[in-house]
Protein backbone atom coordinates (compact mmCIF):
# COMPACT_ATOMS: atom_id res chain seq x y z
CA UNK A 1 22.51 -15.48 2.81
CA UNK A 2 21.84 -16.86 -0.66
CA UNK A 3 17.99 -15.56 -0.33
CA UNK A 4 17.35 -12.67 1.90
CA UNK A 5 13.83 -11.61 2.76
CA UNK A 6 14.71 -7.86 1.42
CA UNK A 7 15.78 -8.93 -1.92
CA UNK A 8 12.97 -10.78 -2.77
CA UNK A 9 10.61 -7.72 -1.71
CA UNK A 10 12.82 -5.38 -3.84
CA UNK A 11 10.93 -6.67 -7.35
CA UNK A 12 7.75 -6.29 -6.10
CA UNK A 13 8.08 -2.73 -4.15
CA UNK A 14 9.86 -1.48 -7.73
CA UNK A 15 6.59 -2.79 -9.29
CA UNK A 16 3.81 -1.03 -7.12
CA UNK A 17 6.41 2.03 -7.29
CA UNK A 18 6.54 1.81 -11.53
CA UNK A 19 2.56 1.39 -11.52
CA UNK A 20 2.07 4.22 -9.00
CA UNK A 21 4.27 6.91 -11.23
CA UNK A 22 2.86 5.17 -14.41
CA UNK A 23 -0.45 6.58 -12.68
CA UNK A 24 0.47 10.10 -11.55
CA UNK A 25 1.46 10.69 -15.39
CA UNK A 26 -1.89 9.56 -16.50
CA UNK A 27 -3.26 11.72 -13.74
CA UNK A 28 -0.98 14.79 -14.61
CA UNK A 29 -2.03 14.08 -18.46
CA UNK A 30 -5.63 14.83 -17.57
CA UNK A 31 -4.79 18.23 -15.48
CA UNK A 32 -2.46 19.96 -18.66
């Protein structure tokens, strides 16, 4: 169990999640 599939996806799911939100602020900065 010293590298499971799941972990290694973890990094790069937290990544397309921090660049999606860092979008939706850049898209809510354009609606104020």
């Amino acid at each position: 169990l010293d590298k499971c599939p799941q972990q290694i996806d973890i990094p790069s799911c937290m990544e397309q999640a921090n660049a999606l939100f860092e979008e939706n602020k850049r898209v809510s900065e354009v609606f104020k």
